[in-house]
PDB file of N, CA and C in Angstrom:
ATOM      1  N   UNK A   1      -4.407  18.625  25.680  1.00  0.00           N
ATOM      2  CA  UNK A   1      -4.025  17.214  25.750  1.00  0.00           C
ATOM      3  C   UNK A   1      -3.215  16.896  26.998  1.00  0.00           C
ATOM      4  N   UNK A   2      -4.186  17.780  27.979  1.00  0.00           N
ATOM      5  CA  UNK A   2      -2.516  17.546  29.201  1.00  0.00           C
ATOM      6  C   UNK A   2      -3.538  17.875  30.345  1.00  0.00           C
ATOM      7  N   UNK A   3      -3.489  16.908  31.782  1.00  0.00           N
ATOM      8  CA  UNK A   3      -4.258  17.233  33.095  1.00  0.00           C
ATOM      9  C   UNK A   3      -3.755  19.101  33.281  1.00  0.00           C
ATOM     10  N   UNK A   4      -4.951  19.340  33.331  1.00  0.00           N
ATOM     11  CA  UNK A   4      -4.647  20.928  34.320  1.00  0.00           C
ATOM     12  C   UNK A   4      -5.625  20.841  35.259  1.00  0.00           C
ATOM     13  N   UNK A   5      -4.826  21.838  36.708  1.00  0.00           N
ATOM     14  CA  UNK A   5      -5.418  21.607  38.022  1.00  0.00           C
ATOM     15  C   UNK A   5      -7.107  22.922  37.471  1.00  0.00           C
ATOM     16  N   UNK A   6      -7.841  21.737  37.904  1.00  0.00           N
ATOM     17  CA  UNK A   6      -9.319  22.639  37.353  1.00  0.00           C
ATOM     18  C   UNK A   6      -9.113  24.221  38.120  1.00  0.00           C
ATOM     19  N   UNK A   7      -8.403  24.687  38.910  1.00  0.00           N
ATOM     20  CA  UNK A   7      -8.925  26.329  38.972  1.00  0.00           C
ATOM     21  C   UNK A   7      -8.090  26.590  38.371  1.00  0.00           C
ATOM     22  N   UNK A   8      -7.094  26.476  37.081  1.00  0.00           N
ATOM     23  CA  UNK A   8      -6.143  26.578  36.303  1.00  0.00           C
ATOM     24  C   UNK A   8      -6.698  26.824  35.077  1.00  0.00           C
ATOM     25  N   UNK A   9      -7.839  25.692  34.209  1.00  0.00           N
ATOM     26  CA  UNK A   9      -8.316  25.457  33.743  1.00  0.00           C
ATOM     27  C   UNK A   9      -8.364  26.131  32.461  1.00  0.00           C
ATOM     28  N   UNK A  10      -9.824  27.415  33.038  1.00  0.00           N
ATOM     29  CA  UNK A  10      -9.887  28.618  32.214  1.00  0.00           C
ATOM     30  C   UNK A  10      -8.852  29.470  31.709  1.00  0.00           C
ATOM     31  N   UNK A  11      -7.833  29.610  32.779  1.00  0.00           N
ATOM     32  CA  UNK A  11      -6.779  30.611  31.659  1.00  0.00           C
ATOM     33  C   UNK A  11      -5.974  29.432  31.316  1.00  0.00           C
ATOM     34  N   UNK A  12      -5.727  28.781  31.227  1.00  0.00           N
ATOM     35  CA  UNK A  12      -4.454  27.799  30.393  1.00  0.00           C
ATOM     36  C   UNK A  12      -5.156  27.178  29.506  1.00  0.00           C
ATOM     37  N   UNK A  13      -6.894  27.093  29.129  1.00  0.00           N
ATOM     38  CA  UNK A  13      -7.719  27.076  28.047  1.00  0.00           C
ATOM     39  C   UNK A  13      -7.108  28.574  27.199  1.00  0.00           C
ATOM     40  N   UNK A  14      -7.503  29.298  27.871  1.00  0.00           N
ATOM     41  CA  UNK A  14      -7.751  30.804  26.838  1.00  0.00           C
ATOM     42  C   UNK A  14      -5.818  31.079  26.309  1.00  0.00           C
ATOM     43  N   UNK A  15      -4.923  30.456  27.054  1.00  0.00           N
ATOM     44  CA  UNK A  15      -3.235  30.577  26.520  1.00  0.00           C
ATOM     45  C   UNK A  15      -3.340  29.446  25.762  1.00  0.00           C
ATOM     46  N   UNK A  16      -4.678  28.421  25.444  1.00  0.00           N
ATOM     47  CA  UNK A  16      -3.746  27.349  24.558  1.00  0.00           C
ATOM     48  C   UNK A  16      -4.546  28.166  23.368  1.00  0.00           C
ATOM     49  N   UNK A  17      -5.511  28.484  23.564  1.00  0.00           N
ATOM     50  CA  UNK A  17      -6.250  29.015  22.233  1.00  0.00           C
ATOM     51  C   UNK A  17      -5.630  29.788  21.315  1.00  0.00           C
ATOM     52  N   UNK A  18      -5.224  30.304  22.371  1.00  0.00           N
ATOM     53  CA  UNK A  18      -4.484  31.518  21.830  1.00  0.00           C
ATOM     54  C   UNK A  18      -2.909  31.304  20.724  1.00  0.00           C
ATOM     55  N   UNK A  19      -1.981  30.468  21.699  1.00  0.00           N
ATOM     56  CA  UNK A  19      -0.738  30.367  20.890  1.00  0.00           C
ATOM     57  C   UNK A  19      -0.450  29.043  20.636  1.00  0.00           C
ATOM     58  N   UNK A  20      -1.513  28.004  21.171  1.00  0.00           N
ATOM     59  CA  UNK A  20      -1.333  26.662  20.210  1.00  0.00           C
ATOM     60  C   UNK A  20      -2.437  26.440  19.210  1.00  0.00           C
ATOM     61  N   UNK A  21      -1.735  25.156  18.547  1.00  0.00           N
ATOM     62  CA  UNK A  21      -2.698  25.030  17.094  1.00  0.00           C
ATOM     63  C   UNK A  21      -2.312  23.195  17.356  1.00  0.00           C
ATOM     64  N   UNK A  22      -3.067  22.455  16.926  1.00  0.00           N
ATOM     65  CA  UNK A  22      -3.222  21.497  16.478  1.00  0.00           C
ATOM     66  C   UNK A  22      -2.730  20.686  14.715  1.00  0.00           C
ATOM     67  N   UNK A  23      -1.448  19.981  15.079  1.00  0.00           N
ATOM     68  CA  UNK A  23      -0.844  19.724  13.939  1.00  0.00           C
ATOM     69  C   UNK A  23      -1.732  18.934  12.782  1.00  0.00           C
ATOM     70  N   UNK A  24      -2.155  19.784  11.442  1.00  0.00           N
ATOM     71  CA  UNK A  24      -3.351  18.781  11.298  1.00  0.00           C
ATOM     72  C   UNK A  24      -2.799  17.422  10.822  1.00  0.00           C
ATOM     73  N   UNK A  25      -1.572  17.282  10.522  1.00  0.00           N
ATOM     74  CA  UNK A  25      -0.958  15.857   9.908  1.00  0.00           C
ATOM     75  C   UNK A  25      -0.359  14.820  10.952  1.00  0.00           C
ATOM     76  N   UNK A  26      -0.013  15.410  12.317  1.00  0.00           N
ATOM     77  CA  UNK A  26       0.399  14.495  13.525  1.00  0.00           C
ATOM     78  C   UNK A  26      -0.311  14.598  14.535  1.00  0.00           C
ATOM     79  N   UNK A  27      -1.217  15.445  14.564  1.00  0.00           N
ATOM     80  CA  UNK A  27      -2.212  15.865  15.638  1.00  0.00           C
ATOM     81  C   UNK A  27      -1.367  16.156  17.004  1.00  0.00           C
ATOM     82  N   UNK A  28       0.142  16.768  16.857  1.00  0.00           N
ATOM     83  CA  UNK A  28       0.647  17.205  17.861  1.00  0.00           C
ATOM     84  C   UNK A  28       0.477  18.421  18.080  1.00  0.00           C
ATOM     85  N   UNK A  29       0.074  19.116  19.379  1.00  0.00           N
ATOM     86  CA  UNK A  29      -0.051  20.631  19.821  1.00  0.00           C
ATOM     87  C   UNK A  29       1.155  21.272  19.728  1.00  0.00           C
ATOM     88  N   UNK A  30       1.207  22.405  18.924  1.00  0.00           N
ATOM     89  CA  UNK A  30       2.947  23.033  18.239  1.00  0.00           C
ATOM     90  C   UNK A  30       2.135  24.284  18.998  1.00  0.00           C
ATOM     91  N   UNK A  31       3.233  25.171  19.131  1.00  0.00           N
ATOM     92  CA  UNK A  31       2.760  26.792  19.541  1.00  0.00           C
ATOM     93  C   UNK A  31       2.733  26.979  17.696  1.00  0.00           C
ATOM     94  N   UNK A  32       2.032  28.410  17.549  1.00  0.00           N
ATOM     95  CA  UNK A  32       1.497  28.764  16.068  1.00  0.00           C
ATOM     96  C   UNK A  32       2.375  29.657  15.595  1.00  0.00           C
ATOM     97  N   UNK A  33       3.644  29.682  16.554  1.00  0.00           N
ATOM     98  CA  UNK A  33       4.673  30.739  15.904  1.00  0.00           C
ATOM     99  C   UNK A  33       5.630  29.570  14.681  1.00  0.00           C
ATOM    100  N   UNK A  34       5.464  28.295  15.569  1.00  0.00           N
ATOM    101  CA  UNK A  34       6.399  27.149  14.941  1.00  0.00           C
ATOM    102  C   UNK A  34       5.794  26.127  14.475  1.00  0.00           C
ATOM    103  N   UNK A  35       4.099  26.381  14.124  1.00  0.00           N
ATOM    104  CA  UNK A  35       3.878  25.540  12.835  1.00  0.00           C
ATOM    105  C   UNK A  35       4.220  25.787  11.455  1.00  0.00           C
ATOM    106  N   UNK A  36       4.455  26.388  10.846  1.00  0.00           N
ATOM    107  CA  UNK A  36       5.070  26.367   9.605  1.00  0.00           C
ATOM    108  C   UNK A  36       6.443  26.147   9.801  1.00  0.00           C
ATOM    109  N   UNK A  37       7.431  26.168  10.484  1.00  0.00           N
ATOM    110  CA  UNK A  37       8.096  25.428  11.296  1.00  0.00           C
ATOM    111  C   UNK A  37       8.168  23.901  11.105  1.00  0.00           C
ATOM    112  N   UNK A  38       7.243  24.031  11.933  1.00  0.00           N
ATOM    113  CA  UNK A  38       7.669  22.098  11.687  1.00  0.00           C
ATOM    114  C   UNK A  38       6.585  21.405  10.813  1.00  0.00           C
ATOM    115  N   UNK A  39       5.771  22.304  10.186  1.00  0.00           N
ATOM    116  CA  UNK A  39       4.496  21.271   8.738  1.00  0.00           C
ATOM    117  C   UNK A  39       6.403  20.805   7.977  1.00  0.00           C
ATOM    118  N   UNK A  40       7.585  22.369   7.602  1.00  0.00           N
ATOM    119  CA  UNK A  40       8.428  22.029   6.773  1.00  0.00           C
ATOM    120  C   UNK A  40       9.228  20.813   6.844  1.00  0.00           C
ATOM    121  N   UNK A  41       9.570  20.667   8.324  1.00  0.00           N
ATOM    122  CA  UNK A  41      10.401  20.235   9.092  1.00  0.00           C
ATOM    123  C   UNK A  41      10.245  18.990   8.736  1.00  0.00           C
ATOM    124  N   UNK A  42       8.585  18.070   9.543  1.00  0.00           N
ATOM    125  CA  UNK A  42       8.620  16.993   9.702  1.00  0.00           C
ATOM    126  C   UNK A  42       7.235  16.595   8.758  1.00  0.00           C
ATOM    127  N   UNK A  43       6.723  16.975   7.974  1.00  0.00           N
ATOM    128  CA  UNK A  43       5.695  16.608   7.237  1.00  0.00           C
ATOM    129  C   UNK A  43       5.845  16.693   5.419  1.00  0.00           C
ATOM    130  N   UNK A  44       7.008  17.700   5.338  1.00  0.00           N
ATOM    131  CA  UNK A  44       7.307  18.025   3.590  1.00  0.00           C
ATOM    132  C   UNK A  44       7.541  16.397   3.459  1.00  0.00           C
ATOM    133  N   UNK A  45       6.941  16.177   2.035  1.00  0.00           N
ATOM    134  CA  UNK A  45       7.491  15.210   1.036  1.00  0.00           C
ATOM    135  C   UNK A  45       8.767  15.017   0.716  1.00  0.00           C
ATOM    136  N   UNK A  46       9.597  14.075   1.310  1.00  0.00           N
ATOM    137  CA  UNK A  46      10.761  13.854   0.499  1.00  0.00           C
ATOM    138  C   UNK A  46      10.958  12.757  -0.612  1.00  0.00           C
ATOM    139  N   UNK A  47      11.818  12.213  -1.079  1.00  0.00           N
ATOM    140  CA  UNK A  47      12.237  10.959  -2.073  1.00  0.00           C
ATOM    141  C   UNK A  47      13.353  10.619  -1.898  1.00  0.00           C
ATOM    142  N   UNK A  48      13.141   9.452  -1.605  1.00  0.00           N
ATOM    143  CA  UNK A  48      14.209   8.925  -0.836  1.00  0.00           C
ATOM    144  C   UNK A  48      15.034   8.045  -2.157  1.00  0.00           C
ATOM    145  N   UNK A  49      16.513   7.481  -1.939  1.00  0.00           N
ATOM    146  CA  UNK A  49      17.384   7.576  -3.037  1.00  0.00           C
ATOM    147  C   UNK A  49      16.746   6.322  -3.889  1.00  0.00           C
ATOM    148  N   UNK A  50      15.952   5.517  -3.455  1.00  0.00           N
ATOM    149  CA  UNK A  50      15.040   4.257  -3.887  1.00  0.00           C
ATOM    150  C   UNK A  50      13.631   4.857  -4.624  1.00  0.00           C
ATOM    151  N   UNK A  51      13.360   6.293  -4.718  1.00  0.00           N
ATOM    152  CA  UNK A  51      12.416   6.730  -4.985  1.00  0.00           C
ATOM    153  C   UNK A  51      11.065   6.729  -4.715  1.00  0.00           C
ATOM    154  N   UNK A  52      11.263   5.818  -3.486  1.00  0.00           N
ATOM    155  CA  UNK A  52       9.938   6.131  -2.577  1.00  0.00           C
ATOM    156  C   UNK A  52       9.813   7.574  -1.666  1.00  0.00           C
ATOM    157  N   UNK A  53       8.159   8.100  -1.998  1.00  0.00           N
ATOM    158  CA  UNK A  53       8.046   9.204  -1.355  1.00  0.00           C
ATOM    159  C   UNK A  53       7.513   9.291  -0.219  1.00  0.00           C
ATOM    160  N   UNK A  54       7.674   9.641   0.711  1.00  0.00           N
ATOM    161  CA  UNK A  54       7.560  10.139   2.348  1.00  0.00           C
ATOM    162  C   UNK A  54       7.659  10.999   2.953  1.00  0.00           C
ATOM    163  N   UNK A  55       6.982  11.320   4.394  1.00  0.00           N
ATOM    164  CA  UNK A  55       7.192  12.667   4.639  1.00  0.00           C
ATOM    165  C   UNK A  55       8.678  12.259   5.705  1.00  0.00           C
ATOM    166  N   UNK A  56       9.552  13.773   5.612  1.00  0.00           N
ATOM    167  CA  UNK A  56      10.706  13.915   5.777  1.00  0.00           C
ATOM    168  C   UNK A  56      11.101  13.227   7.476  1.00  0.00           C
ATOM    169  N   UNK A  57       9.881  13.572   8.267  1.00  0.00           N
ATOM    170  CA  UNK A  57      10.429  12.432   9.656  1.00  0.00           C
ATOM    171  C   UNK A  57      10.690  11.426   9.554  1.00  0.00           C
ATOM    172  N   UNK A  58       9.902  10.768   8.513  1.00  0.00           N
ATOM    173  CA  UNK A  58      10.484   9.239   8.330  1.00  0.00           C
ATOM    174  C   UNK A  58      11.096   8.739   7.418  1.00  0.00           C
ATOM    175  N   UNK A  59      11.771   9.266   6.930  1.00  0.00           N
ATOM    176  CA  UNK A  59      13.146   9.225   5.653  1.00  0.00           C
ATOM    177  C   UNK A  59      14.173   8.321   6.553  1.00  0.00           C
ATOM    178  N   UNK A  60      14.787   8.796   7.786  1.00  0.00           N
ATOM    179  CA  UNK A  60      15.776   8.048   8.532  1.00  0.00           C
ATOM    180  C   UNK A  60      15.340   6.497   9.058  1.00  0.00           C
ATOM    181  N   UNK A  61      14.280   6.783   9.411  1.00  0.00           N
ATOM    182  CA  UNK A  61      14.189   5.159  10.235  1.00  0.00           C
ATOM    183  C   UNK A  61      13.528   4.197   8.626  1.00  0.00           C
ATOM    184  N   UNK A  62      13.297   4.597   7.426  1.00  0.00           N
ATOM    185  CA  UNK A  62      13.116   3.848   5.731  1.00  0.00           C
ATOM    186  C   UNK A  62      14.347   3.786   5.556  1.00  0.00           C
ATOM    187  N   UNK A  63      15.411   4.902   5.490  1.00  0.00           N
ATOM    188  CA  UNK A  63      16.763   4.576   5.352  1.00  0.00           C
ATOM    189  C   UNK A  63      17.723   3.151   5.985  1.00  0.00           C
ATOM    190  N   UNK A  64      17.306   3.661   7.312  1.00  0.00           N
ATOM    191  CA  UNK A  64      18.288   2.474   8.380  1.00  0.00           C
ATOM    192  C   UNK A  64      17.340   0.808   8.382  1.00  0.00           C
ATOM    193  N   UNK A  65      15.796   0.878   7.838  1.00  0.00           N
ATOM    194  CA  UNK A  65      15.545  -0.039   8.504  1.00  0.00           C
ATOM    195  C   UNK A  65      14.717  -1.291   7.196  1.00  0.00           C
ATOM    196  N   UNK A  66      13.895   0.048   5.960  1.00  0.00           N
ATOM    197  CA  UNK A  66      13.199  -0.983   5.134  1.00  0.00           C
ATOM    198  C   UNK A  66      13.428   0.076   3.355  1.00  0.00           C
ATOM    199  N   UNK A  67      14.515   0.592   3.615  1.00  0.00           N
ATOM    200  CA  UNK A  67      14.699   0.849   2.445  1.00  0.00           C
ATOM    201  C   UNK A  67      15.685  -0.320   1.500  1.00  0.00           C
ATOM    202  N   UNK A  68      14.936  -0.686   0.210  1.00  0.00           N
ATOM    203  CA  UNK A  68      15.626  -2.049  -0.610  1.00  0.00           C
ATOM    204  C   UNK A  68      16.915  -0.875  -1.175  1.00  0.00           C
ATOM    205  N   UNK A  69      17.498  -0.235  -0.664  1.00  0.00           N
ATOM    206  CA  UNK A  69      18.890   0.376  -1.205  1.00  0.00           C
ATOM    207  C   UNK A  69      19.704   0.626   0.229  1.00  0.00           C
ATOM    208  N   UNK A  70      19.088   0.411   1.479  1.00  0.00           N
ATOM    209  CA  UNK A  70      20.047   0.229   2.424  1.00  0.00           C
ATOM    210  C   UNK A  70      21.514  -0.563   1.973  1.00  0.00           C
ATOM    211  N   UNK A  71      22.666   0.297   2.841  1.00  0.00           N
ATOM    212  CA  UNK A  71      23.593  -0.792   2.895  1.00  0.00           C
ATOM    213  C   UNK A  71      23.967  -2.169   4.283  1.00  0.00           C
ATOM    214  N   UNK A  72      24.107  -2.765   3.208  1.00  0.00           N
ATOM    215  CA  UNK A  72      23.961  -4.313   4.639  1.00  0.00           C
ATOM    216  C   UNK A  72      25.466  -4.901   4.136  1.00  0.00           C
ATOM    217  N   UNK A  73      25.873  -5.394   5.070  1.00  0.00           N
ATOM    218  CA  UNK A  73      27.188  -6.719   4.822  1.00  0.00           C
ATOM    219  C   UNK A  73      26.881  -8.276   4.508  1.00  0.00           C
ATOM    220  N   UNK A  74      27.788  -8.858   3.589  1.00  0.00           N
ATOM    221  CA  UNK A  74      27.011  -9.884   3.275  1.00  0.00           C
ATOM    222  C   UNK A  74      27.937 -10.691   4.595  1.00  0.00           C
ATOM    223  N   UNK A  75      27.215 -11.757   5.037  1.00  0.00           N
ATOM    224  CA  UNK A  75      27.673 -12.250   6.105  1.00  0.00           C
ATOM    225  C   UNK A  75      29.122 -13.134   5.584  1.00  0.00           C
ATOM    226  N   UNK A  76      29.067 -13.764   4.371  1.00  0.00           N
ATOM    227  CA  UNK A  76      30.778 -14.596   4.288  1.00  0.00           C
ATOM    228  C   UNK A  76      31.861 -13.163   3.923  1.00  0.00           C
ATOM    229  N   UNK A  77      31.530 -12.451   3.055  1.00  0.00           N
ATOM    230  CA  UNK A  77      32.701 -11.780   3.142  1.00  0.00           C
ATOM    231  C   UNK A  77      33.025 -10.505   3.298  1.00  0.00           C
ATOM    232  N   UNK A  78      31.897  -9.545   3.769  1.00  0.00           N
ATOM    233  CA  UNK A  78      31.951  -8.712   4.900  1.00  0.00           C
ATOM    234  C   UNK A  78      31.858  -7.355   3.822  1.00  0.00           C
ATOM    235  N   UNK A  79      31.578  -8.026   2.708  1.00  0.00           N
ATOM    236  CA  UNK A  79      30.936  -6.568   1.314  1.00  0.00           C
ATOM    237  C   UNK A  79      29.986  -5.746   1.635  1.00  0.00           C
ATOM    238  N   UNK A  80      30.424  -4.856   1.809  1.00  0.00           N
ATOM    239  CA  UNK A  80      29.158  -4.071   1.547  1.00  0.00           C
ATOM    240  C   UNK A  80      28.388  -3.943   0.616  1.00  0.00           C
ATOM    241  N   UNK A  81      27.085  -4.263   0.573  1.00  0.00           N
ATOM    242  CA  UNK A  81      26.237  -3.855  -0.714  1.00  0.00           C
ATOM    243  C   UNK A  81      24.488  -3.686  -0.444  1.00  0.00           C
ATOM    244  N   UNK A  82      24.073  -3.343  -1.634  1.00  0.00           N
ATOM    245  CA  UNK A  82      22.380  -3.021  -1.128  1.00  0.00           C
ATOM    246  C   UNK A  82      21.725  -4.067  -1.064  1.00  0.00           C
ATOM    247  N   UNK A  83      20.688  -3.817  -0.050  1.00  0.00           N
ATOM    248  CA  UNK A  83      19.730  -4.890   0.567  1.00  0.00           C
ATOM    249  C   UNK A  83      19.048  -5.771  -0.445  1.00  0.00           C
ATOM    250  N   UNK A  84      18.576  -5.358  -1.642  1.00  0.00           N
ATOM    251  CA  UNK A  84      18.401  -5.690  -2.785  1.00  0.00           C
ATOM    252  C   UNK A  84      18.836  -6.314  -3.529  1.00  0.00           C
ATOM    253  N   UNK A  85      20.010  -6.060  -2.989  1.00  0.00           N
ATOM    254  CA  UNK A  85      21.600  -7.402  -4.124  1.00  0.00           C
ATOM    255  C   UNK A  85      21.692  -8.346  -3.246  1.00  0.00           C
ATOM    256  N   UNK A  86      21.311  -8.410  -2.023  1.00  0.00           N
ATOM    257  CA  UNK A  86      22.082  -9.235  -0.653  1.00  0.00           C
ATOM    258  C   UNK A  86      21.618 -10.840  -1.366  1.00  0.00           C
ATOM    259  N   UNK A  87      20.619 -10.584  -1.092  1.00  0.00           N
ATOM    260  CA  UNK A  87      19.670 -12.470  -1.571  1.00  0.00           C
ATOM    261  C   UNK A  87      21.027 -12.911  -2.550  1.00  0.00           C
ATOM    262  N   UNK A  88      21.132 -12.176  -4.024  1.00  0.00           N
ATOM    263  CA  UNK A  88      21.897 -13.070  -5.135  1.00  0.00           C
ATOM    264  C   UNK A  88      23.341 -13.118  -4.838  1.00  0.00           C
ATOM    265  N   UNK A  89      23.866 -12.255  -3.921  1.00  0.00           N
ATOM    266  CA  UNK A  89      24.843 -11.950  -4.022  1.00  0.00           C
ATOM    267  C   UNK A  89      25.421 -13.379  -3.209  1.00  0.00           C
ATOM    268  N   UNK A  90      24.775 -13.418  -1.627  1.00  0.00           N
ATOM    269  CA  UNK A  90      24.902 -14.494  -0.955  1.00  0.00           C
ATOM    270  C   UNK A  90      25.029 -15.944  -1.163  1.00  0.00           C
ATOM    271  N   UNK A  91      23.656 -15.996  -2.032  1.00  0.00           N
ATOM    272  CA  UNK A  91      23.921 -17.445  -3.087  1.00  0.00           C
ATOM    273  C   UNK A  91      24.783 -17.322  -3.343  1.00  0.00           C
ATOM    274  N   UNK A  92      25.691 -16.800  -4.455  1.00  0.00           N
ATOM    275  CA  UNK A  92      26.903 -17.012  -5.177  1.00  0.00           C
ATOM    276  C   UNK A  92      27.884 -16.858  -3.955  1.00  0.00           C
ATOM    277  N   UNK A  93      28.097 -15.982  -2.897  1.00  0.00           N
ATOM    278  CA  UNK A  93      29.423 -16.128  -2.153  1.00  0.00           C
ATOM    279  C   UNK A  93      29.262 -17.475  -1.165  1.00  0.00           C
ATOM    280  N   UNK A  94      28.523 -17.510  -0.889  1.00  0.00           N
ATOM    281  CA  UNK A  94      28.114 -19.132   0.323  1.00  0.00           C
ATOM    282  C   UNK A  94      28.275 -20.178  -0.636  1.00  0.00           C
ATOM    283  N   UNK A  95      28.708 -19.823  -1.919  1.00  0.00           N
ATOM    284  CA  UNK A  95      29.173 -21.162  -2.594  1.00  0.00           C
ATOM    285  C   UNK A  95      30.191 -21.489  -2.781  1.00  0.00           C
ATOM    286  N   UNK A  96      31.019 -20.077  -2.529  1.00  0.00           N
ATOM    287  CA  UNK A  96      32.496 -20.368  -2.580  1.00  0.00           C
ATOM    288  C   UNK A  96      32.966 -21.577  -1.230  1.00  0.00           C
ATOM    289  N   UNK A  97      33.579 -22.180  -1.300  1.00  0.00           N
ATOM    290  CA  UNK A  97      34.061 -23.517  -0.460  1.00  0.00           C
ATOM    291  C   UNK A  97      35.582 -22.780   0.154  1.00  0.00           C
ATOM    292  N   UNK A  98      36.017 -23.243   1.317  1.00  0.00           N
ATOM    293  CA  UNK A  98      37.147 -23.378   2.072  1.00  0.00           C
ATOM    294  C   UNK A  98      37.686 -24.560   2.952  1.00  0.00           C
ATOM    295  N   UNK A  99      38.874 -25.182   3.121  1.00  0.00           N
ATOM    296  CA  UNK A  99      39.009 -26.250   3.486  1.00  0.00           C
ATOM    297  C   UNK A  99      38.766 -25.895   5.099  1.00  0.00           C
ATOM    298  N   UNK A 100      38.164 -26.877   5.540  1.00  0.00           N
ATOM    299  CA  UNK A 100      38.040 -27.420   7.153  1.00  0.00           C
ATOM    300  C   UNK A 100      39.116 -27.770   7.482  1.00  0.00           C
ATOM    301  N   UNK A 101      39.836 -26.799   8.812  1.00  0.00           N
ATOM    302  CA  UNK A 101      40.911 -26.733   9.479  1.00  0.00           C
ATOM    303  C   UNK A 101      40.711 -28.298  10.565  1.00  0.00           C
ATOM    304  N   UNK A 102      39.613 -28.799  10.602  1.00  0.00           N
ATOM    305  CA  UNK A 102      39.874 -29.680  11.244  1.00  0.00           C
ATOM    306  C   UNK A 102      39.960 -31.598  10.585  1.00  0.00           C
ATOM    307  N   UNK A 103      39.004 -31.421   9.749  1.00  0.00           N
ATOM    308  CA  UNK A 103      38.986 -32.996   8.505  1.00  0.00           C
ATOM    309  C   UNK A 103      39.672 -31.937   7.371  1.00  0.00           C
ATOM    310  N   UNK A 104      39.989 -31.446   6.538  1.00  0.00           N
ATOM    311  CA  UNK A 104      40.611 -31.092   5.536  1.00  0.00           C
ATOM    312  C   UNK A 104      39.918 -30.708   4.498  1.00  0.00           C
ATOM    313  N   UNK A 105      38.214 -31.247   4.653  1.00  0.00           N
ATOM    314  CA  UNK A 105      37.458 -31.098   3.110  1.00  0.00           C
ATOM    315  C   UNK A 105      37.294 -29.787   2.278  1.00  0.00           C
ATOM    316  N   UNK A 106      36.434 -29.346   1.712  1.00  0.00           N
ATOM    317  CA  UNK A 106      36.361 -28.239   1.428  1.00  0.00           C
ATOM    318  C   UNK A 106      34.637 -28.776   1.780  1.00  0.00           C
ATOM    319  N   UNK A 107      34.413 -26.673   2.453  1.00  0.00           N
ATOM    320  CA  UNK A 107      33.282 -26.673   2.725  1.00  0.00           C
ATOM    321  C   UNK A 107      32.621 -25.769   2.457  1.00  0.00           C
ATOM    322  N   UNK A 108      31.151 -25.989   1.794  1.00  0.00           N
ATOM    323  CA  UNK A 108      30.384 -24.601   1.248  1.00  0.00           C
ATOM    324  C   UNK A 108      30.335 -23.702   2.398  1.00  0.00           C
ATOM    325  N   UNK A 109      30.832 -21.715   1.774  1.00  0.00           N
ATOM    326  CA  UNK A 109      31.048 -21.271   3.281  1.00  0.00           C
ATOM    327  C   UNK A 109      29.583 -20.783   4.042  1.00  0.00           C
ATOM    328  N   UNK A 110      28.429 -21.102   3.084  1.00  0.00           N
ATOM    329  CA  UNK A 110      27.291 -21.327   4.022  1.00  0.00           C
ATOM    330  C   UNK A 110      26.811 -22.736   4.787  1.00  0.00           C
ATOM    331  N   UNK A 111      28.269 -23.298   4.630  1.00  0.00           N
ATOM    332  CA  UNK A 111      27.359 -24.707   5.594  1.00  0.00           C
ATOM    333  C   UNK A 111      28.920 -24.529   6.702  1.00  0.00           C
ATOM    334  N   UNK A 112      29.660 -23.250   6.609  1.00  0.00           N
ATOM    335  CA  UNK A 112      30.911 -23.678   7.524  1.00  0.00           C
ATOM    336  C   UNK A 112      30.195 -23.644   9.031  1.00  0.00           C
ATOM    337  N   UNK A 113      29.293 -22.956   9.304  1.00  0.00           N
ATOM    338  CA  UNK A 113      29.196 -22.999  10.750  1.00  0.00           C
ATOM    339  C   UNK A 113      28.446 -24.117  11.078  1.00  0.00           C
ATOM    340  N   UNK A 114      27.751 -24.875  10.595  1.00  0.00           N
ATOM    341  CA  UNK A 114      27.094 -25.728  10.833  1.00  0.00           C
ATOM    342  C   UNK A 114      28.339 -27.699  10.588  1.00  0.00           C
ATOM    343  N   UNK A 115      28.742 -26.850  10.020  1.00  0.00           N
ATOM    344  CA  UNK A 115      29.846 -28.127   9.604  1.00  0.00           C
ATOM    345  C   UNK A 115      30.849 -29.093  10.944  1.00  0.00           C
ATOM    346  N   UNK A 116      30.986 -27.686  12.270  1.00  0.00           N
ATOM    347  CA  UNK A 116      32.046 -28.744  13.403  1.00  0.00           C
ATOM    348  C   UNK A 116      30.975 -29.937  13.534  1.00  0.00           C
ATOM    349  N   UNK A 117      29.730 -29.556  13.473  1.00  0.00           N
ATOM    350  CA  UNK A 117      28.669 -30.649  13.787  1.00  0.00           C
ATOM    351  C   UNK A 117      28.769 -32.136  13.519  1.00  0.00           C
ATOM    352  N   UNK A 118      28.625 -32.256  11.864  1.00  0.00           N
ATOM    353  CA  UNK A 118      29.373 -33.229  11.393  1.00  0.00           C
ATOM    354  C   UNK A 118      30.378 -33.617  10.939  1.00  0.00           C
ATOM    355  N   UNK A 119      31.503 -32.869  11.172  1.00  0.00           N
ATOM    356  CA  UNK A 119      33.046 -33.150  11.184  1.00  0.00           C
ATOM    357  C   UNK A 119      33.732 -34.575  11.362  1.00  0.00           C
ATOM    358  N   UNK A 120      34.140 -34.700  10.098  1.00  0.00           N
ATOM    359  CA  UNK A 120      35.185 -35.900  10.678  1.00  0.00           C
ATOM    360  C   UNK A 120      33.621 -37.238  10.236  1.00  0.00           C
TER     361      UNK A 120
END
């Protein structure tokens, strides 16, 4: 999978034959001392804490990016909780109200940023 200078060719054919192998699940060229190596590494089945199953390379970027048990902050009051709770949780905290430092009202704290707008 790689330019070789053609009078090169034949022996860097007969050294790949020899000590590489073809990953059959990523189709990456591993030397054959470190495929069982990395089939463990980056292809075993894991279960991730949401109980979806995957192979183990991509456990981290399901974790950080589309797992519904990630932790996220809710934007009014800076909770941590899972991605999954975020939606209900938000409704109920963006309803809590605080008075406007500038007219005095009280304001839902999902309409505070939008609120200097129509102020007053």
């Amino acid at each position: 999978k790689k330019d070789i200078p053609a009078v090169n060719f034949i022996i860097h054919e007969i050294h790949c034959r020899r000590n590489i192998e073809i990953c059959p699940y990523c189709s990456d060229s591993i030397p054959k001392s470190e495929m069982k190596n990395h089939i463990e590494s980056e292809h075993v089945q894991v279960t991730c804490k949401c109980r979806m199953k995957m192979e183990s390379s991509l456990l981290k970027d399901h974790e950080a990016s589309s797992c519904p048990l990630r932790p996220v902050l809710c934007q009014f009051c800076d909770i941590q909780l899972a991605f999954n709770k975020l939606q209900e949780h938000e409704l109920y905290c963006g309803s809590r109200t605080e008075p406007c430092g500038l007219c005095g009202r009280h304001v839902l704290l999902r309409e505070l940023k939008e609120h200097p707008l129509v102020c007053g």
